[in-house]
PDB file of N, CA and C in Angstrom:
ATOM      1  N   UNK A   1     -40.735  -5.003  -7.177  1.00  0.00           N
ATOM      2  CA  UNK A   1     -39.899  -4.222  -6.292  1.00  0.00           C
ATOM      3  C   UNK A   1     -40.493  -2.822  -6.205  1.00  0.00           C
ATOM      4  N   UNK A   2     -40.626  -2.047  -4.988  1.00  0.00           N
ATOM      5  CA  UNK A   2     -41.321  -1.078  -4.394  1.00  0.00           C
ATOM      6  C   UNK A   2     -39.992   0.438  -5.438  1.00  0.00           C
ATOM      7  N   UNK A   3     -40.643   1.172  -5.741  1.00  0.00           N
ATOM      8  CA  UNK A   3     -39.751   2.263  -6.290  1.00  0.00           C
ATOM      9  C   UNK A   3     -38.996   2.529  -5.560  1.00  0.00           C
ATOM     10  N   UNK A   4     -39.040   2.633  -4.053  1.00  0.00           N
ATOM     11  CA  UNK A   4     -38.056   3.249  -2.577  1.00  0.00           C
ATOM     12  C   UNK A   4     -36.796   1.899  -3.245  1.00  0.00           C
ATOM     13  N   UNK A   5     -37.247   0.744  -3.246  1.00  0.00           N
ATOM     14  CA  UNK A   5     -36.068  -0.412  -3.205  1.00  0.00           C
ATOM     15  C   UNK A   5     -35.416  -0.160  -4.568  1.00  0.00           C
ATOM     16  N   UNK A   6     -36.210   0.249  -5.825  1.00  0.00           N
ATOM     17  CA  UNK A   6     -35.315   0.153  -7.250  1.00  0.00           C
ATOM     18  C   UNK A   6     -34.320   1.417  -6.685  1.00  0.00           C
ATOM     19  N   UNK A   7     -34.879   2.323  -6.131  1.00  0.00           N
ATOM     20  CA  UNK A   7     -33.669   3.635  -6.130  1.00  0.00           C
ATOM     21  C   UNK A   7     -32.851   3.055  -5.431  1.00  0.00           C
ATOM     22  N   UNK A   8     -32.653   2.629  -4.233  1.00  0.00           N
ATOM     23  CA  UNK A   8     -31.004   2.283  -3.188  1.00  0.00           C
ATOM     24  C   UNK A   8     -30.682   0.989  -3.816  1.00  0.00           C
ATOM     25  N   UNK A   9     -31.342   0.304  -5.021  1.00  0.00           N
ATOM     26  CA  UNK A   9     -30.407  -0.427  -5.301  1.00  0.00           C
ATOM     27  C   UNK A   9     -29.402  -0.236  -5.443  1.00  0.00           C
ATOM     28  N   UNK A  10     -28.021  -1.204  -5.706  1.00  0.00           N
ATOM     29  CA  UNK A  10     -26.752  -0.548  -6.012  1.00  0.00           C
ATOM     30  C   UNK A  10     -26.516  -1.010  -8.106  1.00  0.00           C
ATOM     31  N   UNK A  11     -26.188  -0.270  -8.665  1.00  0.00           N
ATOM     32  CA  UNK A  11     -25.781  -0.155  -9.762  1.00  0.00           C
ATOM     33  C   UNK A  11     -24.974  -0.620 -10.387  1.00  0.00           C
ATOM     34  N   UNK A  12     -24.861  -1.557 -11.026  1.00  0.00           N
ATOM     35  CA  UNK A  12     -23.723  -2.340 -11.350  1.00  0.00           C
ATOM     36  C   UNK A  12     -22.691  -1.467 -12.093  1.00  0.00           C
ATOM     37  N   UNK A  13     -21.336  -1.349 -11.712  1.00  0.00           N
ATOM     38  CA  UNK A  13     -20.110  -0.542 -12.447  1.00  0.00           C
ATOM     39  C   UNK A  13     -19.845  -0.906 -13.742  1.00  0.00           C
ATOM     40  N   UNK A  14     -20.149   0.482 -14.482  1.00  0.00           N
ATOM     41  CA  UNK A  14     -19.747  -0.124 -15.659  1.00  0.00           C
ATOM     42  C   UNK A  14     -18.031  -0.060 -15.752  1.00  0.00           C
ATOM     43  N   UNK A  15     -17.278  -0.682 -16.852  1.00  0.00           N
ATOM     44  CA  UNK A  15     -15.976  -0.955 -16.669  1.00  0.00           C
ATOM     45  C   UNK A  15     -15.917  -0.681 -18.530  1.00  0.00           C
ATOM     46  N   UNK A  16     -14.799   0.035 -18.570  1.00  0.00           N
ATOM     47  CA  UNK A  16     -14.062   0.552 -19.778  1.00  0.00           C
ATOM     48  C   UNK A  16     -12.665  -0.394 -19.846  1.00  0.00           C
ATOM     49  N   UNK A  17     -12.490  -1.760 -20.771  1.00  0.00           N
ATOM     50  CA  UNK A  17     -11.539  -2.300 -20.882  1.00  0.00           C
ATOM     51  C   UNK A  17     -10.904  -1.905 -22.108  1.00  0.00           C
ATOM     52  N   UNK A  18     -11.307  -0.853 -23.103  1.00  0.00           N
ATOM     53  CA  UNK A  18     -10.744  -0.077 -24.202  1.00  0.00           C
ATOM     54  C   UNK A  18      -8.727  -0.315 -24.300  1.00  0.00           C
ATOM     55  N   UNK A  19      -8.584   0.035 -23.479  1.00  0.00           N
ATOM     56  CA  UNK A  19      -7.217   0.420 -23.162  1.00  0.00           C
ATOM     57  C   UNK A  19      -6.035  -0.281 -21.874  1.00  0.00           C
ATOM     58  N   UNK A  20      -6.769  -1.361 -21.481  1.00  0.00           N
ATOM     59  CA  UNK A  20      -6.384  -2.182 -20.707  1.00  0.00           C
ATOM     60  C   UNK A  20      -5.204  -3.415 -21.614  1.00  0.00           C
ATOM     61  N   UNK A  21      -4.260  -3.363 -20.693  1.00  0.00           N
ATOM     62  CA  UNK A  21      -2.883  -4.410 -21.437  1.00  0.00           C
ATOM     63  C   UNK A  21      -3.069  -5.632 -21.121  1.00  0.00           C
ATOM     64  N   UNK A  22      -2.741  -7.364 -21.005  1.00  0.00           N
ATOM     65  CA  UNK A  22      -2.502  -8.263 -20.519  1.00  0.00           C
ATOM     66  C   UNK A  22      -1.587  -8.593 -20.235  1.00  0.00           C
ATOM     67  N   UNK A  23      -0.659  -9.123 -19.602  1.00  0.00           N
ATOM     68  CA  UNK A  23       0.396  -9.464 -19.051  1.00  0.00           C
ATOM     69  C   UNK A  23       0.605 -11.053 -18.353  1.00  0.00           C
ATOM     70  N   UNK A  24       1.302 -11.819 -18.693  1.00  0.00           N
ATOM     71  CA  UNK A  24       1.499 -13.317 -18.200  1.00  0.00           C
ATOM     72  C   UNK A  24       2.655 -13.323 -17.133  1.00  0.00           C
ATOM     73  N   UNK A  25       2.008 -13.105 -15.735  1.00  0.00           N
ATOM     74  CA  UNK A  25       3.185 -13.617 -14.955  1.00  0.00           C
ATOM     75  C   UNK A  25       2.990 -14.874 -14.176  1.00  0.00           C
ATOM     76  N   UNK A  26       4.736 -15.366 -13.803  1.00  0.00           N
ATOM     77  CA  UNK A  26       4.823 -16.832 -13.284  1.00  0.00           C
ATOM     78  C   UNK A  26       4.945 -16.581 -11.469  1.00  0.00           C
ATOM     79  N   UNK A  27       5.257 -14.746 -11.417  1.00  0.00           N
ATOM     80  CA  UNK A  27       6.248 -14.417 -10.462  1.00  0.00           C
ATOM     81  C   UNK A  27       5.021 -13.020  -9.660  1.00  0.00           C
ATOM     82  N   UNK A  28       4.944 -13.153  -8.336  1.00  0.00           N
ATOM     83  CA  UNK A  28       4.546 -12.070  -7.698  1.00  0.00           C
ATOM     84  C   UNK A  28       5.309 -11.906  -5.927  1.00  0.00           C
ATOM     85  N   UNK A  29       5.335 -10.945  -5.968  1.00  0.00           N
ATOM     86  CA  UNK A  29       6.164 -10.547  -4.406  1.00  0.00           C
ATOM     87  C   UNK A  29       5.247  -9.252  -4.257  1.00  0.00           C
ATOM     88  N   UNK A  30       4.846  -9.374  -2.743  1.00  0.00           N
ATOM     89  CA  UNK A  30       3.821  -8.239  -2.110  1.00  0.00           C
ATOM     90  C   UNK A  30       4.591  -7.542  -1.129  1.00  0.00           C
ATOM     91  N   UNK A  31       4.883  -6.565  -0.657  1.00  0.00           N
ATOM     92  CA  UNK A  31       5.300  -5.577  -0.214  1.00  0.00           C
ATOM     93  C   UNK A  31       4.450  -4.264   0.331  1.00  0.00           C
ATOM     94  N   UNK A  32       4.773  -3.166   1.399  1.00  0.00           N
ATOM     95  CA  UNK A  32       4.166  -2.422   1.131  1.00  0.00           C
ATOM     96  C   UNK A  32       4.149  -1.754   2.675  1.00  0.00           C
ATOM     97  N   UNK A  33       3.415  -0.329   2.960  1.00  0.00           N
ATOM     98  CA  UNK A  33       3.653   0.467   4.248  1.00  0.00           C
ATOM     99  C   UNK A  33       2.240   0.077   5.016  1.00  0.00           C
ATOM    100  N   UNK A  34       2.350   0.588   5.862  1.00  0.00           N
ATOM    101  CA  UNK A  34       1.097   1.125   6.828  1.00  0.00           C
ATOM    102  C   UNK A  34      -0.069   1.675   6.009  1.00  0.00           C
ATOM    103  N   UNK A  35       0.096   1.855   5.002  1.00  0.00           N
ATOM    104  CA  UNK A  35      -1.285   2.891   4.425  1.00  0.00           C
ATOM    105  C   UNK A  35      -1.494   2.115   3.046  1.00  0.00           C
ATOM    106  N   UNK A  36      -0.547   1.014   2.467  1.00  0.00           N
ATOM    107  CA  UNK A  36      -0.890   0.264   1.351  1.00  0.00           C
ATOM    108  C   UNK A  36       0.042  -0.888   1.277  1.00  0.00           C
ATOM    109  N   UNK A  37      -0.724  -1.662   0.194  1.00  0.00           N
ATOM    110  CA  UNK A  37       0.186  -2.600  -0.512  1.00  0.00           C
ATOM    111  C   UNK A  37       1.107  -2.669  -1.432  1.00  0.00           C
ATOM    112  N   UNK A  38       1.837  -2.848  -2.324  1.00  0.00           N
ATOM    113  CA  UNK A  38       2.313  -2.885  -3.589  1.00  0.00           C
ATOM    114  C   UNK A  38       2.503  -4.510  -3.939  1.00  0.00           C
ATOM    115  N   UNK A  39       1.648  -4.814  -5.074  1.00  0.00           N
ATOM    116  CA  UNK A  39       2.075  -6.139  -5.631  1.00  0.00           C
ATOM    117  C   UNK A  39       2.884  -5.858  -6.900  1.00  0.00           C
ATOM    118  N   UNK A  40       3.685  -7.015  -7.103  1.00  0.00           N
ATOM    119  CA  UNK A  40       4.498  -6.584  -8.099  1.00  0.00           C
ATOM    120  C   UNK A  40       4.801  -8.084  -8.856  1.00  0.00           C
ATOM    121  N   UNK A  41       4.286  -8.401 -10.314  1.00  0.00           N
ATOM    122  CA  UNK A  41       4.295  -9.191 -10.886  1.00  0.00           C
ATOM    123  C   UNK A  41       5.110  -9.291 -11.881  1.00  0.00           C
ATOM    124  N   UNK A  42       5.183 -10.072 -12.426  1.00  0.00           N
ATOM    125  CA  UNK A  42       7.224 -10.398 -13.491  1.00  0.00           C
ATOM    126  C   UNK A  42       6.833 -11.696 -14.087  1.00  0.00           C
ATOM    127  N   UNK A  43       8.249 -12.198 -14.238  1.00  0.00           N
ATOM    128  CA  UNK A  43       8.181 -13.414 -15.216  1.00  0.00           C
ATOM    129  C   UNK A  43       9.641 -13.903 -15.049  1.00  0.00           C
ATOM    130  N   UNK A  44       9.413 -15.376 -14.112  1.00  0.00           N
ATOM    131  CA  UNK A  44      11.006 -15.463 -13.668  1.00  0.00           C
ATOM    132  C   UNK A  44      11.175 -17.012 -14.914  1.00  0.00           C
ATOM    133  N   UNK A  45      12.161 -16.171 -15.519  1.00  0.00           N
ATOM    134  CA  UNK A  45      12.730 -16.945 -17.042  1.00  0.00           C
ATOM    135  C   UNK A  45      13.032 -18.788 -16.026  1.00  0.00           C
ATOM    136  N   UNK A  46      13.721 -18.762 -15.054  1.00  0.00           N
ATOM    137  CA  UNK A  46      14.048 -20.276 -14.714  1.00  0.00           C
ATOM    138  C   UNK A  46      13.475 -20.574 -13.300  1.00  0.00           C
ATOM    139  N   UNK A  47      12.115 -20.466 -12.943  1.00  0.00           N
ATOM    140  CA  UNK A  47      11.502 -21.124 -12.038  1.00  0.00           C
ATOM    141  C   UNK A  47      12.225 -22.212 -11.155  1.00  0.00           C
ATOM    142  N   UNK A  48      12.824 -23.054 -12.077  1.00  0.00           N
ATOM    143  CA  UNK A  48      13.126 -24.311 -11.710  1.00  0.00           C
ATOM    144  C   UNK A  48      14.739 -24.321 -11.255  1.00  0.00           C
ATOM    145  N   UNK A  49      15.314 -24.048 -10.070  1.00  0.00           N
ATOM    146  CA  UNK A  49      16.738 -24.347  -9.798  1.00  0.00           C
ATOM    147  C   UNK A  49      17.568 -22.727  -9.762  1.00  0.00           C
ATOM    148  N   UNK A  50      18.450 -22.791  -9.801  1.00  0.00           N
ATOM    149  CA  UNK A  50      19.246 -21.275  -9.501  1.00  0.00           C
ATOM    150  C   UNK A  50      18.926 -20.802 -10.885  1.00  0.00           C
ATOM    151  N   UNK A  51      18.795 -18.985 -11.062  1.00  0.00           N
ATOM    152  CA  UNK A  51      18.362 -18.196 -11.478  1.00  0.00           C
ATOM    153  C   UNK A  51      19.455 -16.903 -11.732  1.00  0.00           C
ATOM    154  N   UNK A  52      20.157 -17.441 -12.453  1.00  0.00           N
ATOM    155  CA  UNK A  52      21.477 -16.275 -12.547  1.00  0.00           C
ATOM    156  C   UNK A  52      20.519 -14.550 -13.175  1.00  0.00           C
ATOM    157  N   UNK A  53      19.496 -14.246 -14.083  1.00  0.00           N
ATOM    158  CA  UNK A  53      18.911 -13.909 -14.432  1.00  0.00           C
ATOM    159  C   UNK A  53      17.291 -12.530 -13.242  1.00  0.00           C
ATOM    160  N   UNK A  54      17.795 -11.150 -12.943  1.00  0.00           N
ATOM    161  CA  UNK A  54      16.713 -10.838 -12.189  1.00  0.00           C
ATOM    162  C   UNK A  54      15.428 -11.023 -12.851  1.00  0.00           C
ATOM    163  N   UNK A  55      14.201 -11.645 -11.850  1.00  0.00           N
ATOM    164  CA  UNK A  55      13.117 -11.395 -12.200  1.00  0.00           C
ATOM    165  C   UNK A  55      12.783 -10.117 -12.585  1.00  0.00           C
ATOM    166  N   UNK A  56      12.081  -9.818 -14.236  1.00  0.00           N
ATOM    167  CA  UNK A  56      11.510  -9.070 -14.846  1.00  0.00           C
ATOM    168  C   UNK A  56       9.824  -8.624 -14.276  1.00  0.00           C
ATOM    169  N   UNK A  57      10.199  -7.448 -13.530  1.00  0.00           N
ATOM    170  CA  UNK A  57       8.682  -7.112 -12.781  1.00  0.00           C
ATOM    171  C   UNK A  57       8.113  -6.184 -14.352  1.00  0.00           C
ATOM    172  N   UNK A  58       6.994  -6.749 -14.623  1.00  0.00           N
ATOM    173  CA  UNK A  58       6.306  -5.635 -15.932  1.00  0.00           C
ATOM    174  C   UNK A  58       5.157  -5.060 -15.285  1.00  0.00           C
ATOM    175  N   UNK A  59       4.297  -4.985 -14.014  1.00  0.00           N
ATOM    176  CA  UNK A  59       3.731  -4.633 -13.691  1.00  0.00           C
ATOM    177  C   UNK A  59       3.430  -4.228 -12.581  1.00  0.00           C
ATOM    178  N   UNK A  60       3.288  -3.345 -11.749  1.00  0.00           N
ATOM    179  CA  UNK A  60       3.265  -2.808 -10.248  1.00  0.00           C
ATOM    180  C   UNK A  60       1.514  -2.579  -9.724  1.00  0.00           C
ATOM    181  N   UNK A  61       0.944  -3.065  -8.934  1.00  0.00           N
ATOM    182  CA  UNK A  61      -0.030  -2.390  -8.615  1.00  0.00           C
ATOM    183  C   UNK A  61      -0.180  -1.863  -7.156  1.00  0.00           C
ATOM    184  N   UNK A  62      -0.897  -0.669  -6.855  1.00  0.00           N
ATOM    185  CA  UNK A  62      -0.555  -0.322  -5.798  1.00  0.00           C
ATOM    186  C   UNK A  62      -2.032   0.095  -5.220  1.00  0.00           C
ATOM    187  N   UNK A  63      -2.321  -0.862  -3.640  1.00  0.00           N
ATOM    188  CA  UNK A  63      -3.955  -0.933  -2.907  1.00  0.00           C
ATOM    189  C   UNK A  63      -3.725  -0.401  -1.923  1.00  0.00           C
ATOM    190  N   UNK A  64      -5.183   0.360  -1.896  1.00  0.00           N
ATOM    191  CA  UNK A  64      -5.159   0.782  -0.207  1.00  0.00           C
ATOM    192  C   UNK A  64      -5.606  -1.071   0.486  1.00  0.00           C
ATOM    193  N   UNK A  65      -5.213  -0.857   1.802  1.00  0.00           N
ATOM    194  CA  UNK A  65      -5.854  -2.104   2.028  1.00  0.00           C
ATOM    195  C   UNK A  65      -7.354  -2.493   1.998  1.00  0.00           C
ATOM    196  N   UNK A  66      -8.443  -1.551   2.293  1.00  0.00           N
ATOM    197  CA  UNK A  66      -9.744  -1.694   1.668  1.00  0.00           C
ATOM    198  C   UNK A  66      -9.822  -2.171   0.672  1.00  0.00           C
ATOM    199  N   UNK A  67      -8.909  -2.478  -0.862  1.00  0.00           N
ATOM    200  CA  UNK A  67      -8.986  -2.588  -1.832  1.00  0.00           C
ATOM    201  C   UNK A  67      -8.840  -4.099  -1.859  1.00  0.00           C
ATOM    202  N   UNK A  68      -7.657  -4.418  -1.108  1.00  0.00           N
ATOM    203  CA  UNK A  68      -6.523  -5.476  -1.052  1.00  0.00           C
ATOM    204  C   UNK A  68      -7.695  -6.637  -0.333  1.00  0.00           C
ATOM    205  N   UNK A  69      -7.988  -6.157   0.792  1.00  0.00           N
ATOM    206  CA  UNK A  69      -9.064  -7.361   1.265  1.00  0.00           C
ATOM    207  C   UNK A  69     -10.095  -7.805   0.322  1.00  0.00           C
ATOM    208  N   UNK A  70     -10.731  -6.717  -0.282  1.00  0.00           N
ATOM    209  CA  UNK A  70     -11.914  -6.813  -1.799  1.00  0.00           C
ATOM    210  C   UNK A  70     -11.746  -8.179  -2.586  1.00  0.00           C
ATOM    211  N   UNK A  71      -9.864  -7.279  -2.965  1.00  0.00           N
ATOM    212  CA  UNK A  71      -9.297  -8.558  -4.017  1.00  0.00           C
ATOM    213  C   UNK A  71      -8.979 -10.089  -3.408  1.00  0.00           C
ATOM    214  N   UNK A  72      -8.429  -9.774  -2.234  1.00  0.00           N
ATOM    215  CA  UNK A  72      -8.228 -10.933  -1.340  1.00  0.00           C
ATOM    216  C   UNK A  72      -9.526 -12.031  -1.511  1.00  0.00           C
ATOM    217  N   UNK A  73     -10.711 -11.693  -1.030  1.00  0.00           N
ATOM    218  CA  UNK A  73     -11.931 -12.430  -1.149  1.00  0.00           C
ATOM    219  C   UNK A  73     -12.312 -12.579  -2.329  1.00  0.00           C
ATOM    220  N   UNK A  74     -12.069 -11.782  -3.661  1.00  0.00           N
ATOM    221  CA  UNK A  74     -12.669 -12.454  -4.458  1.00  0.00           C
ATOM    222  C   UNK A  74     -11.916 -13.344  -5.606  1.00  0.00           C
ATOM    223  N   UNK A  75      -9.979 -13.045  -5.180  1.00  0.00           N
ATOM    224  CA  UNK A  75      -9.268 -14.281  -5.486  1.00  0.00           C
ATOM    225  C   UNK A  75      -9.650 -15.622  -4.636  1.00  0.00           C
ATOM    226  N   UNK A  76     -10.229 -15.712  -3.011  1.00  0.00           N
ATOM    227  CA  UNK A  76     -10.318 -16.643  -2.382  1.00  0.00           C
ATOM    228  C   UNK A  76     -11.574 -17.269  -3.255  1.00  0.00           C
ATOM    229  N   UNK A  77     -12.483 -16.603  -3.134  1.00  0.00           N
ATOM    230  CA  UNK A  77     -13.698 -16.896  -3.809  1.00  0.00           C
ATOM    231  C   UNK A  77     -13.440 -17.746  -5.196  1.00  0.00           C
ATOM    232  N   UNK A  78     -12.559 -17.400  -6.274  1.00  0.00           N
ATOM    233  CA  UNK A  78     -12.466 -17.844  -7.195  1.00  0.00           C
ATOM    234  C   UNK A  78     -11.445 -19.172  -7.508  1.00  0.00           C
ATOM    235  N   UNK A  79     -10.375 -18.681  -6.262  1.00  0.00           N
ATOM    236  CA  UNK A  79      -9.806 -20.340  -6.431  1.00  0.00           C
ATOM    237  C   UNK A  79     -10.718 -21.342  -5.715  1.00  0.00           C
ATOM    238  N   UNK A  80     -11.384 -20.872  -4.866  1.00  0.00           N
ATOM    239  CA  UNK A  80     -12.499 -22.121  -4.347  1.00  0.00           C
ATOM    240  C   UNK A  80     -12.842 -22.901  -5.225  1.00  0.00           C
ATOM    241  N   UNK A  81     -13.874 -21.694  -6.047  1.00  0.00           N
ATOM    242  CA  UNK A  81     -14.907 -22.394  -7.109  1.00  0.00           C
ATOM    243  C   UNK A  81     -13.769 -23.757  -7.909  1.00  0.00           C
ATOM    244  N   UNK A  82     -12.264 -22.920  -8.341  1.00  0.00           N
ATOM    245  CA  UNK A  82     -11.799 -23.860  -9.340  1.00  0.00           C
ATOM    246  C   UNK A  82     -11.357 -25.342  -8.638  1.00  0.00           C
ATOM    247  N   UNK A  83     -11.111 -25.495  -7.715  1.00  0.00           N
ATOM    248  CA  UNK A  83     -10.463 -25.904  -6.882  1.00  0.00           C
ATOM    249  C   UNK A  83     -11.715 -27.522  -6.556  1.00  0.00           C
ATOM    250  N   UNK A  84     -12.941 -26.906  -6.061  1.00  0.00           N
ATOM    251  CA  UNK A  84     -13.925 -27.333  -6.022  1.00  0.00           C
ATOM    252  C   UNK A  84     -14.555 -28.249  -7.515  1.00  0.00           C
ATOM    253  N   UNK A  85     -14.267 -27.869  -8.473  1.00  0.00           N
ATOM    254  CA  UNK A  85     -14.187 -28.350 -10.192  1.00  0.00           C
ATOM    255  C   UNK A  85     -12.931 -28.875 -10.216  1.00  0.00           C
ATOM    256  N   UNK A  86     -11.792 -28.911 -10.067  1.00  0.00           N
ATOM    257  CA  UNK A  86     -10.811 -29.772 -10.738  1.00  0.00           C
ATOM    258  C   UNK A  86      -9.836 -30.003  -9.385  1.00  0.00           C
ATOM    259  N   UNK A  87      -9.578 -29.613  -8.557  1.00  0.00           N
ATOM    260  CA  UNK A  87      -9.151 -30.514  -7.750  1.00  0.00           C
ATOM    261  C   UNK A  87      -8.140 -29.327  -6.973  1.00  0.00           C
ATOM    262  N   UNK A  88      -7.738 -29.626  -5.881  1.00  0.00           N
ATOM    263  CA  UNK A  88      -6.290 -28.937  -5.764  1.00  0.00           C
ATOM    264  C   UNK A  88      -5.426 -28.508  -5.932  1.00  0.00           C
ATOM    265  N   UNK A  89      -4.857 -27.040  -5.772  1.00  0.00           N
ATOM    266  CA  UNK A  89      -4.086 -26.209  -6.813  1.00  0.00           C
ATOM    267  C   UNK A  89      -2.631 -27.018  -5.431  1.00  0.00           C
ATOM    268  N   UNK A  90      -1.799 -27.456  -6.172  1.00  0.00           N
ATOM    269  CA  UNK A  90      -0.310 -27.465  -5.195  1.00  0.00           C
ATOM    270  C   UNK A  90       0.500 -26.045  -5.433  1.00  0.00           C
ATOM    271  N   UNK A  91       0.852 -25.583  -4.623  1.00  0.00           N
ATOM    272  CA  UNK A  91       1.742 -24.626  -4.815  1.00  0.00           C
ATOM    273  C   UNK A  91       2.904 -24.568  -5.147  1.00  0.00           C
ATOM    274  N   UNK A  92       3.398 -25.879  -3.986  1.00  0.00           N
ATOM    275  CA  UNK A  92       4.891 -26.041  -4.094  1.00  0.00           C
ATOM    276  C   UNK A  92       5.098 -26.889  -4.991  1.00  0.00           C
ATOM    277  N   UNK A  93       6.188 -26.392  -5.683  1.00  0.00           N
ATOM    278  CA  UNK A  93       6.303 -26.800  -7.165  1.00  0.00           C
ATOM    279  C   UNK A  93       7.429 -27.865  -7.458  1.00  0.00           C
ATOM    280  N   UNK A  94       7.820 -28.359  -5.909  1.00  0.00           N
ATOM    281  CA  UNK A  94       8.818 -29.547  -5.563  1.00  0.00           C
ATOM    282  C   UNK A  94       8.188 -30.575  -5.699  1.00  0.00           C
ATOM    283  N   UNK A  95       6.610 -30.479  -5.317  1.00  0.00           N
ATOM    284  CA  UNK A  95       5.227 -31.045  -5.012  1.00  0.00           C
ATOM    285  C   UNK A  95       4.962 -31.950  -6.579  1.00  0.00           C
ATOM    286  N   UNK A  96       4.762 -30.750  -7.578  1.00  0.00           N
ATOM    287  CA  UNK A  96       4.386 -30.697  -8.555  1.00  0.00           C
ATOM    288  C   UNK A  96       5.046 -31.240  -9.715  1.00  0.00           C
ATOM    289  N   UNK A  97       6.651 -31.276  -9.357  1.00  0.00           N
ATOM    290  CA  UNK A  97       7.488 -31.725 -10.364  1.00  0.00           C
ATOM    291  C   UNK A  97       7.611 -33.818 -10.298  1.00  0.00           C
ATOM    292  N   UNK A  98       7.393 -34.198 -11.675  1.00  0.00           N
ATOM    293  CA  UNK A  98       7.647 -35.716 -11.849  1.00  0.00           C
ATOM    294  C   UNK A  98       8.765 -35.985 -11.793  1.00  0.00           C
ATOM    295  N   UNK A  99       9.628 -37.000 -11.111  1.00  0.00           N
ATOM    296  CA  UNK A  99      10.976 -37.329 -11.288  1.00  0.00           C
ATOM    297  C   UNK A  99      10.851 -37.901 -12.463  1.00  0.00           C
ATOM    298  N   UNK A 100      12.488 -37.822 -13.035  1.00  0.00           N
ATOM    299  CA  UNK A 100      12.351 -38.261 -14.430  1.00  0.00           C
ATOM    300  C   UNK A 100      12.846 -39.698 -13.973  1.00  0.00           C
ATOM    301  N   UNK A 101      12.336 -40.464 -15.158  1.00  0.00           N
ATOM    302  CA  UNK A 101      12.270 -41.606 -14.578  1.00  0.00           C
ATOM    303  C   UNK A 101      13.828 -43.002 -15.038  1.00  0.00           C
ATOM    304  N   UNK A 102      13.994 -43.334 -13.865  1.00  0.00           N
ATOM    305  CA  UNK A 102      15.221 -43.994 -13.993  1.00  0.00           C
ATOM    306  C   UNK A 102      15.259 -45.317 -14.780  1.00  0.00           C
ATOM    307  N   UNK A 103      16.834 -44.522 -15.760  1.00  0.00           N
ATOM    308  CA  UNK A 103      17.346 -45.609 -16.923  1.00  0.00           C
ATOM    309  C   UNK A 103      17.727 -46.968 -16.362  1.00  0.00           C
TER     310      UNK A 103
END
């Protein structure tokens, strides 16, 4: 590679996960104005049937949409790959549930 090409290469970001939390959610709702997004992720205790109980949001994130498309493609990108390896993600979880099976 010509020295002109090593300089405009682009630089890979380094990333500081020092201080970064994890969080397990079942639950996300997107929202948001003209100038951004807000996703907002939780953990809804009964998925399955009425939910006397509010979903617990523990985490908020908030994109410009430049950001949001980024993430957009490289969640698309990544459920491909899995999707492509093990098969079809179902969403709907009416889909997903086995009847129990009759006595």
């Amino acid at each position: 590679m010509a020295k002109e090409e090593q300089k405009n290469a682009p630089r890979p970001i380094q990333v500081d996960e020092s201080k970064s939390i994890s969080h397990y959610a079942n639950f996300c709702r997107v929202t948001g104005s003209p100038e951004e997004l807000i996703v907002d992720f939780g953990m809804n205790a009964q998925p399955m049937g009425a939910n006397d109980k509010p979903v617990e949001i523990s985490q908020r994130i908030v994109l410009n949409f430049y950001t949001a498309k980024r993430l957009l493609h490289a969640l698309h990108v990544s459920v491909q790959r899995h999707e492509e390896v093990f098969g079809n993600i179902e969403t709907d979880i009416q889909k997903r549930v086995k009847p129990k099976a009759e006595a």
